[in-house]
PDB file of N, CA and C in Angstrom:
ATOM      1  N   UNK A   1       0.814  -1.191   0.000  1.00  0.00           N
ATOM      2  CA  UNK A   1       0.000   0.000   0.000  1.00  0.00           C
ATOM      3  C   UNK A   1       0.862   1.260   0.000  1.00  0.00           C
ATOM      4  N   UNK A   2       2.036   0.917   1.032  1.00  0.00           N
ATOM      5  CA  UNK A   2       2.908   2.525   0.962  1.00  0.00           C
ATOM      6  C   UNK A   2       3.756   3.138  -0.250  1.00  0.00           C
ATOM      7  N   UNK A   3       3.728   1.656  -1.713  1.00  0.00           N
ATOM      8  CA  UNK A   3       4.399   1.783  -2.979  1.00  0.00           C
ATOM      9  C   UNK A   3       3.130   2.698  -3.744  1.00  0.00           C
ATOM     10  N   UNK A   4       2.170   2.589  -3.394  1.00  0.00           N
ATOM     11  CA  UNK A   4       1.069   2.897  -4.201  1.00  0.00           C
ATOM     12  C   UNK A   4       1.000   4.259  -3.599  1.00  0.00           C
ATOM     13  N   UNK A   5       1.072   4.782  -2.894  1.00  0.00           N
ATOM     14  CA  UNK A   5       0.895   6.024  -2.317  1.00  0.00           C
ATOM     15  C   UNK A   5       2.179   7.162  -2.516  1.00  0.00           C
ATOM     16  N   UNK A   6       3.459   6.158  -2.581  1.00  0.00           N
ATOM     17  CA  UNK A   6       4.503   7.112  -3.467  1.00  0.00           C
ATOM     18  C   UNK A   6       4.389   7.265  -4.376  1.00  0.00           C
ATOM     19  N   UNK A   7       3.836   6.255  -5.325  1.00  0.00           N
ATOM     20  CA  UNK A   7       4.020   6.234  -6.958  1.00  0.00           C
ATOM     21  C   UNK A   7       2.638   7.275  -6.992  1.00  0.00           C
ATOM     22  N   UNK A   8       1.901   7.606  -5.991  1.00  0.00           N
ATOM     23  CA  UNK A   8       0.673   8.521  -6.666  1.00  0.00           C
ATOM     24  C   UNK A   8       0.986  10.093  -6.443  1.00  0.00           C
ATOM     25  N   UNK A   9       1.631  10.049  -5.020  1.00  0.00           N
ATOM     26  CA  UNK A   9       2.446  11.018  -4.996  1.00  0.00           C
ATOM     27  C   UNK A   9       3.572  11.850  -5.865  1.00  0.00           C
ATOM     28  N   UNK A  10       4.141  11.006  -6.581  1.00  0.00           N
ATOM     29  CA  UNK A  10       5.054  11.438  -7.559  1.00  0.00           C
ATOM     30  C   UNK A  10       4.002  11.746  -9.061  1.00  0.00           C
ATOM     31  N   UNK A  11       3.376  11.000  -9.584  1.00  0.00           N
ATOM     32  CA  UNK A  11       2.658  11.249 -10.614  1.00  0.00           C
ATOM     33  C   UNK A  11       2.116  12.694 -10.066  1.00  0.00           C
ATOM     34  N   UNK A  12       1.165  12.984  -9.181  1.00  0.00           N
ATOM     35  CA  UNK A  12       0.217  14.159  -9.010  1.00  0.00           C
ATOM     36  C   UNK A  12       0.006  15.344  -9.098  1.00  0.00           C
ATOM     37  N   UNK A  13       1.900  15.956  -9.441  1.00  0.00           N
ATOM     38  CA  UNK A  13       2.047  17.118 -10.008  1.00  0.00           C
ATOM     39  C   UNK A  13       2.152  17.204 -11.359  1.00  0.00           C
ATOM     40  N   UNK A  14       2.182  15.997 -12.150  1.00  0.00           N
ATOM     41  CA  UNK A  14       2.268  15.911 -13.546  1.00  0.00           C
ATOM     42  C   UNK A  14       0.395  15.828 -14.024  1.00  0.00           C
ATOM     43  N   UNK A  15      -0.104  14.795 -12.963  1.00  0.00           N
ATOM     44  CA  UNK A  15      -1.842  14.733 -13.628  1.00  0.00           C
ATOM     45  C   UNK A  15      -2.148  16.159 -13.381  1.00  0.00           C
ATOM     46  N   UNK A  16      -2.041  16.861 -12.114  1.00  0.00           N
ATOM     47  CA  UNK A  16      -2.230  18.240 -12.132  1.00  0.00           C
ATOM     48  C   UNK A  16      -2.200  19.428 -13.137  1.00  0.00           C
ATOM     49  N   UNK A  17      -1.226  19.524 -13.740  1.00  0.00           N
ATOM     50  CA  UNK A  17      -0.376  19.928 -15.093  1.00  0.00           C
ATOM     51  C   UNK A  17      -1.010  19.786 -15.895  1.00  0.00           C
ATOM     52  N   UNK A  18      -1.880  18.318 -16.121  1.00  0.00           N
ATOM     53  CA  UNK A  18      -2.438  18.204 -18.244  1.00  0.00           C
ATOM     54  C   UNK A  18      -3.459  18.825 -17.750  1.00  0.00           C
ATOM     55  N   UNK A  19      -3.445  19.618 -19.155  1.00  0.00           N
ATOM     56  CA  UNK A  19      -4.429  20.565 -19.874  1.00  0.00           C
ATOM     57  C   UNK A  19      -5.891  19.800 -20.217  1.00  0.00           C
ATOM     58  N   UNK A  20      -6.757  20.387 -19.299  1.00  0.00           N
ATOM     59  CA  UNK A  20      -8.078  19.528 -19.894  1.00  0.00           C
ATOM     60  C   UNK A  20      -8.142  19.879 -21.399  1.00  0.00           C
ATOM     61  N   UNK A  21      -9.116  18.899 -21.511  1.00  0.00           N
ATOM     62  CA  UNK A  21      -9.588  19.291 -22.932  1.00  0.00           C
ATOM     63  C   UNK A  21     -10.517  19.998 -23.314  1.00  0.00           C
ATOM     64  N   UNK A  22     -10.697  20.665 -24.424  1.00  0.00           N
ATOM     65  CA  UNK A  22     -11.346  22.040 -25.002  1.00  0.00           C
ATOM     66  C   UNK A  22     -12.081  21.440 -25.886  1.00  0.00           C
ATOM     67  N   UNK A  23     -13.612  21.745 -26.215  1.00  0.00           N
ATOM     68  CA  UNK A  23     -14.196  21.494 -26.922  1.00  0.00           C
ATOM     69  C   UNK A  23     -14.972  23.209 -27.903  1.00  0.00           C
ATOM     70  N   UNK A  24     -15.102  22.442 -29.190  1.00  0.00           N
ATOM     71  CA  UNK A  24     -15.913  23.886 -30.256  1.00  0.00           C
ATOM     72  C   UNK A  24     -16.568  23.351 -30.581  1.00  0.00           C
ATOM     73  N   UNK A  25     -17.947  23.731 -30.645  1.00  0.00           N
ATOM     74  CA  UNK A  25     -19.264  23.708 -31.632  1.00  0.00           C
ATOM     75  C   UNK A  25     -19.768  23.783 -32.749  1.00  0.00           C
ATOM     76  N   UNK A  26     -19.635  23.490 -34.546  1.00  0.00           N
ATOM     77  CA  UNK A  26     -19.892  24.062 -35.020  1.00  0.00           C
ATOM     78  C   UNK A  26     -21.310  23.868 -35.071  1.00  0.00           C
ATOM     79  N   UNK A  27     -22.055  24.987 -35.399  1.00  0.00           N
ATOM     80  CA  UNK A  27     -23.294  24.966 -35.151  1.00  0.00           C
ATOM     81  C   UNK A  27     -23.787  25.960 -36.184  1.00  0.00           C
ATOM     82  N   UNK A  28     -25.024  26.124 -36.572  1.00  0.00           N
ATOM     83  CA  UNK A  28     -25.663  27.572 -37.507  1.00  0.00           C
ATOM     84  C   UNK A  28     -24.288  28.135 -38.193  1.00  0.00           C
ATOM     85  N   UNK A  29     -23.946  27.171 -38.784  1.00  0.00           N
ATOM     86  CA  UNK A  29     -22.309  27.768 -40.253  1.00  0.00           C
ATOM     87  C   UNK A  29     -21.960  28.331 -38.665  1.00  0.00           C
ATOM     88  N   UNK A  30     -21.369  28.402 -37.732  1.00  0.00           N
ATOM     89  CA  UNK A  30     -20.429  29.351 -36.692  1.00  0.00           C
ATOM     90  C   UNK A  30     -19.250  28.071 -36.564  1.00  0.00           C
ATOM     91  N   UNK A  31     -18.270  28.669 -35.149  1.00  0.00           N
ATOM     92  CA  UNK A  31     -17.610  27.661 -34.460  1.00  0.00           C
ATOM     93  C   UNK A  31     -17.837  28.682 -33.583  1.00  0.00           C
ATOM     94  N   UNK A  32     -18.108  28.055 -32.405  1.00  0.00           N
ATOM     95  CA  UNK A  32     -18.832  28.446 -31.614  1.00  0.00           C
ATOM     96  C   UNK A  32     -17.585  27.745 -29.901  1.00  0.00           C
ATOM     97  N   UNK A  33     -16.940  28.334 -29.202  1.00  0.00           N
ATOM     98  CA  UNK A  33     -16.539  29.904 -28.966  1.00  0.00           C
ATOM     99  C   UNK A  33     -15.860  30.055 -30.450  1.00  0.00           C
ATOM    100  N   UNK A  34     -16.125  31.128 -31.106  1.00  0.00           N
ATOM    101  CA  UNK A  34     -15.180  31.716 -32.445  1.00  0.00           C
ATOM    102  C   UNK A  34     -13.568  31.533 -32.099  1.00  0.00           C
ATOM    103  N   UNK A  35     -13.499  31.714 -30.524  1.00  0.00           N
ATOM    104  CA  UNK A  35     -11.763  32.304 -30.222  1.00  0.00           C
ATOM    105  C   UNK A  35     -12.101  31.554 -28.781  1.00  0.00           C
ATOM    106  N   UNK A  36     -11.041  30.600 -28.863  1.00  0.00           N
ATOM    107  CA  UNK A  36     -10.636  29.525 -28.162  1.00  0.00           C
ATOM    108  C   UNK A  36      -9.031  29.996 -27.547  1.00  0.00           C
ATOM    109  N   UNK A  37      -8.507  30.250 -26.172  1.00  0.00           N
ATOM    110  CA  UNK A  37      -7.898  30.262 -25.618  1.00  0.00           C
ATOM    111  C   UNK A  37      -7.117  29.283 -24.314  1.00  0.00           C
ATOM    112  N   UNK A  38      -5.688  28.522 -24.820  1.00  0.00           N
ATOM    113  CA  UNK A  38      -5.553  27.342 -24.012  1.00  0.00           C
ATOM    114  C   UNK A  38      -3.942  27.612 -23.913  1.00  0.00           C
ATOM    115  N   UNK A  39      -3.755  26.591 -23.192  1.00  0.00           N
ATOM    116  CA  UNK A  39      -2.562  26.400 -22.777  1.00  0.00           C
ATOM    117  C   UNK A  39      -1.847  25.207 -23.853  1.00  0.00           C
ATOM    118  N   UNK A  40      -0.208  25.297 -23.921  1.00  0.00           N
ATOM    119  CA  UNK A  40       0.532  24.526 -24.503  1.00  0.00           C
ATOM    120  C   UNK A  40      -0.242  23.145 -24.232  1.00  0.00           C
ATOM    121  N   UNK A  41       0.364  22.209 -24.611  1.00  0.00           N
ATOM    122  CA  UNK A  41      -0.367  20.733 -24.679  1.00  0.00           C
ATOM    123  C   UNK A  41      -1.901  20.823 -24.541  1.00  0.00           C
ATOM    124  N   UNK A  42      -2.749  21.611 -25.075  1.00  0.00           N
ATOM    125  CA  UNK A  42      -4.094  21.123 -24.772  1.00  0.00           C
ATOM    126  C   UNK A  42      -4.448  20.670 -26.214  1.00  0.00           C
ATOM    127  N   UNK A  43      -5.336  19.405 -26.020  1.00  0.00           N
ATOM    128  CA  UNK A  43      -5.869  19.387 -26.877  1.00  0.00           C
ATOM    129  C   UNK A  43      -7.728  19.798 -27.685  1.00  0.00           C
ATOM    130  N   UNK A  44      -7.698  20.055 -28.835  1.00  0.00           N
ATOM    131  CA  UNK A  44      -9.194  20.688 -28.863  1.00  0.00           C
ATOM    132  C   UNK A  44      -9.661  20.020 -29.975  1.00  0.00           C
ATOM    133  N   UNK A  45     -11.028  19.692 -29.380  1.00  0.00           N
ATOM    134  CA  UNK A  45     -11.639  18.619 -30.296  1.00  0.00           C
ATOM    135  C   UNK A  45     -13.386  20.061 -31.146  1.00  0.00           C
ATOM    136  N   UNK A  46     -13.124  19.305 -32.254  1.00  0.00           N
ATOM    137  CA  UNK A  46     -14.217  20.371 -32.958  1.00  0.00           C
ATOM    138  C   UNK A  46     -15.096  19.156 -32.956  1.00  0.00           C
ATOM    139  N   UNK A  47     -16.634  19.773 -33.083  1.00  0.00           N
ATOM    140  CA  UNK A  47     -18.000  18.671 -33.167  1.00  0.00           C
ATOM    141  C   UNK A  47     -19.101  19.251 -33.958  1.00  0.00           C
ATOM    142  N   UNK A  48     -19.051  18.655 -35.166  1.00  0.00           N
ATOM    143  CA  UNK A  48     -19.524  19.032 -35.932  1.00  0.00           C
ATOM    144  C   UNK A  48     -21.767  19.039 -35.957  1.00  0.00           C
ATOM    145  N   UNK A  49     -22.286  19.990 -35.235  1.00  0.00           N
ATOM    146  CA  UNK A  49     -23.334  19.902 -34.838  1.00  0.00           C
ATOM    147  C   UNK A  49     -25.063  20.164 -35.645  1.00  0.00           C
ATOM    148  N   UNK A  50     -24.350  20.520 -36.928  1.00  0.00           N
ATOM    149  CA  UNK A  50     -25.126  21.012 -38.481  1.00  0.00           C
ATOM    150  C   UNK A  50     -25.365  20.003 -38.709  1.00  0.00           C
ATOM    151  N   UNK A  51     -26.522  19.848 -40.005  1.00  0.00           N
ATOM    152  CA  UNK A  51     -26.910  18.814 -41.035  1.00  0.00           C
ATOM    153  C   UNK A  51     -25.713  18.958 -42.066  1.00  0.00           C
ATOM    154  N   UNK A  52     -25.359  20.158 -42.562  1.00  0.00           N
ATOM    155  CA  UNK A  52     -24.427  20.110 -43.540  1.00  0.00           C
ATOM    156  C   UNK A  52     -23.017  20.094 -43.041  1.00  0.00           C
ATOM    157  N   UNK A  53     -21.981  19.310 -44.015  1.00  0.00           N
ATOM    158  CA  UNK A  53     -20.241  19.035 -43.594  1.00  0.00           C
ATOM    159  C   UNK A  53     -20.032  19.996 -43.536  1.00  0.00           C
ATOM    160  N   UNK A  54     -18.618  19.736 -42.591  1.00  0.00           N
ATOM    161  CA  UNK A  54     -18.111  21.239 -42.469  1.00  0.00           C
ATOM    162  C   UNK A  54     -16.262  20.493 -42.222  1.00  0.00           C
ATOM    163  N   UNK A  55     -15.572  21.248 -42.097  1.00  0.00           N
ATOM    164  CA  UNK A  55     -13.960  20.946 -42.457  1.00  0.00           C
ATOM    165  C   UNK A  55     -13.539  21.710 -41.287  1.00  0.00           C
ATOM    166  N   UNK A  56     -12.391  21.945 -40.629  1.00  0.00           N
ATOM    167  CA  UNK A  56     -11.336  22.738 -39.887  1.00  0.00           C
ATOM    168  C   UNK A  56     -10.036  22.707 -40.272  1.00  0.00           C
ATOM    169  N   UNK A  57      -9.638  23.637 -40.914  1.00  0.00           N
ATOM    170  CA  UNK A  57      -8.624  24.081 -41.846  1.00  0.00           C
ATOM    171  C   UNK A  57      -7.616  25.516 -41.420  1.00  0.00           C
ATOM    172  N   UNK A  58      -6.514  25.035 -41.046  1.00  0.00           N
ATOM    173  CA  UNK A  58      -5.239  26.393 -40.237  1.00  0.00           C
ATOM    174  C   UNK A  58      -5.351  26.781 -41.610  1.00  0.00           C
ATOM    175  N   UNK A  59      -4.970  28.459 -41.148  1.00  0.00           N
ATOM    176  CA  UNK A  59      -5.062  29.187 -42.459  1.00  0.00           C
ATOM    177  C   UNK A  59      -3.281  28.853 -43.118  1.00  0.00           C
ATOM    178  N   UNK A  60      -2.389  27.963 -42.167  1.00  0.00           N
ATOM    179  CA  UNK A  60      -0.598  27.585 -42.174  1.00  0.00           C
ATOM    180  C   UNK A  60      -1.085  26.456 -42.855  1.00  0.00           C
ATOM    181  N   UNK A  61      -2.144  25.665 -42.493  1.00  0.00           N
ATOM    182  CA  UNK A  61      -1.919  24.107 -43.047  1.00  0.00           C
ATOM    183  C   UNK A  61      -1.485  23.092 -41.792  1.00  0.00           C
ATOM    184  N   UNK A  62      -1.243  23.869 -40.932  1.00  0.00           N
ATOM    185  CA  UNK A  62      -0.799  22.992 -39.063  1.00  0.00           C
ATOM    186  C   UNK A  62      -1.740  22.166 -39.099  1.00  0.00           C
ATOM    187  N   UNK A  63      -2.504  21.848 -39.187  1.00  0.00           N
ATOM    188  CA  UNK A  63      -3.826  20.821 -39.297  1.00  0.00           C
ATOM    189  C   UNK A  63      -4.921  21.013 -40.187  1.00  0.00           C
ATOM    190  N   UNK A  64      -5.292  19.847 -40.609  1.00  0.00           N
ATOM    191  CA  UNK A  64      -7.009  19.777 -41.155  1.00  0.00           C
ATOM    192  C   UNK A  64      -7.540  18.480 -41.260  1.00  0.00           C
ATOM    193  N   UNK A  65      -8.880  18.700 -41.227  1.00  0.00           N
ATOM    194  CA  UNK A  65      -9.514  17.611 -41.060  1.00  0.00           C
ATOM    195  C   UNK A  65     -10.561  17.828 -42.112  1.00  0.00           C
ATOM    196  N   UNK A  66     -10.992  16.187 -42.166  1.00  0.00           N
ATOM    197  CA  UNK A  66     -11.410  15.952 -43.395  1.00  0.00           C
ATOM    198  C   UNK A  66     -13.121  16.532 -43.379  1.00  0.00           C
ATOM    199  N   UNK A  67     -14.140  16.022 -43.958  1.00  0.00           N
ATOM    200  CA  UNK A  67     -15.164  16.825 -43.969  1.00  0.00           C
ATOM    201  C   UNK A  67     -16.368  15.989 -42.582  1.00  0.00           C
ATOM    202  N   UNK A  68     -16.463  16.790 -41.689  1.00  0.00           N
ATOM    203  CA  UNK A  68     -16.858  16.619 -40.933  1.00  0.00           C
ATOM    204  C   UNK A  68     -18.498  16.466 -40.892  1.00  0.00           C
ATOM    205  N   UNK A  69     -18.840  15.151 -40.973  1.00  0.00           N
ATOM    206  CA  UNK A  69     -20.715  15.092 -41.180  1.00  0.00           C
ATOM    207  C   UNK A  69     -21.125  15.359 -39.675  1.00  0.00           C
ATOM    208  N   UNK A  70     -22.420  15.003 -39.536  1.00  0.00           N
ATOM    209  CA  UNK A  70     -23.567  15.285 -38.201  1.00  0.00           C
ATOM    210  C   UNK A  70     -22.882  14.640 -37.505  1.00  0.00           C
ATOM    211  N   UNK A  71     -22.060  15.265 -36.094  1.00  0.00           N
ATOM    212  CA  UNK A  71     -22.014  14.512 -34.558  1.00  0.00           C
ATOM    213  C   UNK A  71     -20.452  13.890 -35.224  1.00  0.00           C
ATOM    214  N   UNK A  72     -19.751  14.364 -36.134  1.00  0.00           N
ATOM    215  CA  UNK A  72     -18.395  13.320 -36.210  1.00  0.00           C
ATOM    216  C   UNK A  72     -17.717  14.835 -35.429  1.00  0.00           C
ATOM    217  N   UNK A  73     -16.589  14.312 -35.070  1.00  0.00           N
ATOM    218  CA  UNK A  73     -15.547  15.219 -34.397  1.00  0.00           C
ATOM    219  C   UNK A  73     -14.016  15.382 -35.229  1.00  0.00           C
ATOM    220  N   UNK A  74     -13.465  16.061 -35.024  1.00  0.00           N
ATOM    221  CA  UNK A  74     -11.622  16.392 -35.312  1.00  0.00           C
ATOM    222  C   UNK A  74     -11.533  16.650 -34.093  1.00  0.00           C
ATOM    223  N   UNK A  75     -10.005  16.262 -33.768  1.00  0.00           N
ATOM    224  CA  UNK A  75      -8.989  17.173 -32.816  1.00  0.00           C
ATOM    225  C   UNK A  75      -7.940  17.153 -33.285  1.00  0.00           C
ATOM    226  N   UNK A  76      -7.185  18.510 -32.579  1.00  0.00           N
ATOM    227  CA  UNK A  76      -5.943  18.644 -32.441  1.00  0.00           C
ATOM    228  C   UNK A  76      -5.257  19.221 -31.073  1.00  0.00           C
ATOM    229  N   UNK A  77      -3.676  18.628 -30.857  1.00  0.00           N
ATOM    230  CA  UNK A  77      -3.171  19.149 -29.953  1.00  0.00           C
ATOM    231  C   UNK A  77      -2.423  20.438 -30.326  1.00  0.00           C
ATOM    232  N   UNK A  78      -2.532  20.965 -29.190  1.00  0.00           N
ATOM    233  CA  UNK A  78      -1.667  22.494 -29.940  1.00  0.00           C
ATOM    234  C   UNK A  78      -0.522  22.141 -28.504  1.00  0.00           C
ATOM    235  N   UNK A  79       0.574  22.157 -29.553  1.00  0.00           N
ATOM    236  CA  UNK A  79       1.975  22.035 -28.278  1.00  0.00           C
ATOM    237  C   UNK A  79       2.772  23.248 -28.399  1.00  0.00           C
ATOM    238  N   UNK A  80       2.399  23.912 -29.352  1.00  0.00           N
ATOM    239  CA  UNK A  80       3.449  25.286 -29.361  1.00  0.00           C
ATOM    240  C   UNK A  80       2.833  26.635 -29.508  1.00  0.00           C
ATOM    241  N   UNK A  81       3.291  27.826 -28.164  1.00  0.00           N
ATOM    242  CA  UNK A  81       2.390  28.625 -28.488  1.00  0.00           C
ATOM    243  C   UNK A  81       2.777  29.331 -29.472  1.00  0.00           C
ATOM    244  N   UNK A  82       1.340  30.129 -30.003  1.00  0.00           N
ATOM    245  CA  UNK A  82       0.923  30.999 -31.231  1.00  0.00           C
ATOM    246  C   UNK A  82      -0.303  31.315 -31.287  1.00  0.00           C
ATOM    247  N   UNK A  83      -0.914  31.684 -32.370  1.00  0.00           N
ATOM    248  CA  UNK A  83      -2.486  31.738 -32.827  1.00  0.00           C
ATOM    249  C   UNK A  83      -2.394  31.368 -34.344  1.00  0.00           C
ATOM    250  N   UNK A  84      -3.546  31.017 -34.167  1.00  0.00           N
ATOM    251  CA  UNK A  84      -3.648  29.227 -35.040  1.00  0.00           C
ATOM    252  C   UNK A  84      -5.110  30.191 -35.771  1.00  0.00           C
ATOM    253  N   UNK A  85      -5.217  31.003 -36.395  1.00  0.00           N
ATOM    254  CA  UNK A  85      -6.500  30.912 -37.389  1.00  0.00           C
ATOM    255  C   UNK A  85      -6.793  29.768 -38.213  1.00  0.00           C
ATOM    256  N   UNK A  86      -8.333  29.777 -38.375  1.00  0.00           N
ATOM    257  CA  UNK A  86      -8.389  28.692 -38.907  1.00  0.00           C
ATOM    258  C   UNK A  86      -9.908  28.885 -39.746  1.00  0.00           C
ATOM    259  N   UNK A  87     -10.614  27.859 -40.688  1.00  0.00           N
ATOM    260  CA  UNK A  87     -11.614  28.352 -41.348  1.00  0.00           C
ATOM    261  C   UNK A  87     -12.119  27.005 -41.610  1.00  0.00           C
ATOM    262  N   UNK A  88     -13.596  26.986 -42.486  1.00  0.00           N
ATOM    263  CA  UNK A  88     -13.939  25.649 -43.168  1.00  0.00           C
ATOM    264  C   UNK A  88     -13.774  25.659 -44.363  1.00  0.00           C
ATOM    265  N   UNK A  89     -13.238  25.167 -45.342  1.00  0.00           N
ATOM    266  CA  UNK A  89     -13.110  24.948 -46.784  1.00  0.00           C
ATOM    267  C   UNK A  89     -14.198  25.114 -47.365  1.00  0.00           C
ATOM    268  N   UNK A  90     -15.324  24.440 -47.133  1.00  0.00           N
ATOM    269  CA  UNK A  90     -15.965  23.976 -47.746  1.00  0.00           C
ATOM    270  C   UNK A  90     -17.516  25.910 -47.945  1.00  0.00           C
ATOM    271  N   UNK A  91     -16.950  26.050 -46.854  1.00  0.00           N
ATOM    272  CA  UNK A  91     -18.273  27.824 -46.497  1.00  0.00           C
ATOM    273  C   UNK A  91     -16.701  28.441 -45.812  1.00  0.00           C
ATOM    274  N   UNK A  92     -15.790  29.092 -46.361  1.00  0.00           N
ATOM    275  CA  UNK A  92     -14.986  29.887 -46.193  1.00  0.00           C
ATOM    276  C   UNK A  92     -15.335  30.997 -45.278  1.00  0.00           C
ATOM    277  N   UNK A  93     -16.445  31.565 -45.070  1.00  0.00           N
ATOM    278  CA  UNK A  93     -16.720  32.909 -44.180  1.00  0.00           C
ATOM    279  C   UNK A  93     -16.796  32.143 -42.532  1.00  0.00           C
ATOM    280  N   UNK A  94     -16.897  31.081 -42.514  1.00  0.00           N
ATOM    281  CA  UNK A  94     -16.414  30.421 -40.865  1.00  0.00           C
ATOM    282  C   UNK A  94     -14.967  30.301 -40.902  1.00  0.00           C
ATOM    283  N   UNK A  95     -14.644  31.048 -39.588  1.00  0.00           N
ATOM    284  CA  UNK A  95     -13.576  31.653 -39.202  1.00  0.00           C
ATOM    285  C   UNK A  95     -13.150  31.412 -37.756  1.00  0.00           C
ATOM    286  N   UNK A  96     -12.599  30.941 -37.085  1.00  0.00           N
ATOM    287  CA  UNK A  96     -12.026  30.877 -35.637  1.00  0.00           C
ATOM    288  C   UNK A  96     -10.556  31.023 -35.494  1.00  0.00           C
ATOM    289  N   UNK A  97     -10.535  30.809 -34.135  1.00  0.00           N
ATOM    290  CA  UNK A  97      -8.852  30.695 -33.963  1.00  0.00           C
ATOM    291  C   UNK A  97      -8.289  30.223 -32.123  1.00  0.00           C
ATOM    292  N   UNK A  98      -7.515  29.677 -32.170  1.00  0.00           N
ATOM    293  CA  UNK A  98      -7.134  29.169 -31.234  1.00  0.00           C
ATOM    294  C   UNK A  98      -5.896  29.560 -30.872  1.00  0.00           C
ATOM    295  N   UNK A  99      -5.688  30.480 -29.680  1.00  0.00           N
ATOM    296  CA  UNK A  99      -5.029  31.110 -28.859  1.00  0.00           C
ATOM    297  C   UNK A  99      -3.798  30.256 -28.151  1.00  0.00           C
ATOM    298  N   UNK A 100      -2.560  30.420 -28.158  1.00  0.00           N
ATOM    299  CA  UNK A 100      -2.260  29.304 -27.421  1.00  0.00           C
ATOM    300  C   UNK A 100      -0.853  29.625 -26.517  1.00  0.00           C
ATOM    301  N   UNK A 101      -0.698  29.502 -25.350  1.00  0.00           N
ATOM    302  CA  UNK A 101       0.136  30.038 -24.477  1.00  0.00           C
ATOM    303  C   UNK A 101       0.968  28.901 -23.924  1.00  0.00           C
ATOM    304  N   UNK A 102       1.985  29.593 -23.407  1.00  0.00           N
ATOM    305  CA  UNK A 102       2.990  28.768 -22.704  1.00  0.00           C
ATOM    306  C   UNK A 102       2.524  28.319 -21.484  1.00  0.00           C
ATOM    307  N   UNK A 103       3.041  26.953 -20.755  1.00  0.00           N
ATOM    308  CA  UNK A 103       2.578  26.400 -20.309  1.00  0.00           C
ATOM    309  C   UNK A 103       3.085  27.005 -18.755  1.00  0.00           C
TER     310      UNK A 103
END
């Protein structure tokens, strides 16, 4: 029992540390928060919540995902900070961006 209580002890400043995860909406053509703000290692999952596909596309090319139907998801981890604009291919005037800070 007292191995199990060091080994949890030592992990607990590291589980402390990960970055929950971030979720976006797309919803009514939006992404919904528009501007997503996180920390290094988080990862953010998009959910695609329309009848019609929709894509998530860096305006760099850092990620994209393919065409997203009803209730399918993308993620990505963002490990380095910057700001990450980003859009859908497919209806170009959806626009977001993901904020991303040192850890």
């Amino acid at each position: 029992m007292n191995r199990f209580l060091i080994i949890a002890a030592l992990l607990l400043p590291t589980l402390a540390h990960a970055a929950a995860p971030v979720q976006v909406v797309i919803k009514s053509f939006a992404f919904g928060p528009e501007t997503v703000r996180v920390t290094a290692g988080t990862t953010v999952t998009w959910v695609n919540k329309d009848i019609e596909p929709h894509t998530v596309v860096s305006n760099d090319k850092t990620f994209q995902s393919e065409a997203l139907d009803t209730d399918e998801t993308f993620s990505f981890t963002f490990d380095k900070p910057g700001s990450y604009g980003y859009f859908c291919s497919i209806h170009p005037h959806m626009i977001g961006k993901v904020e991303v800070t040192a850890k």
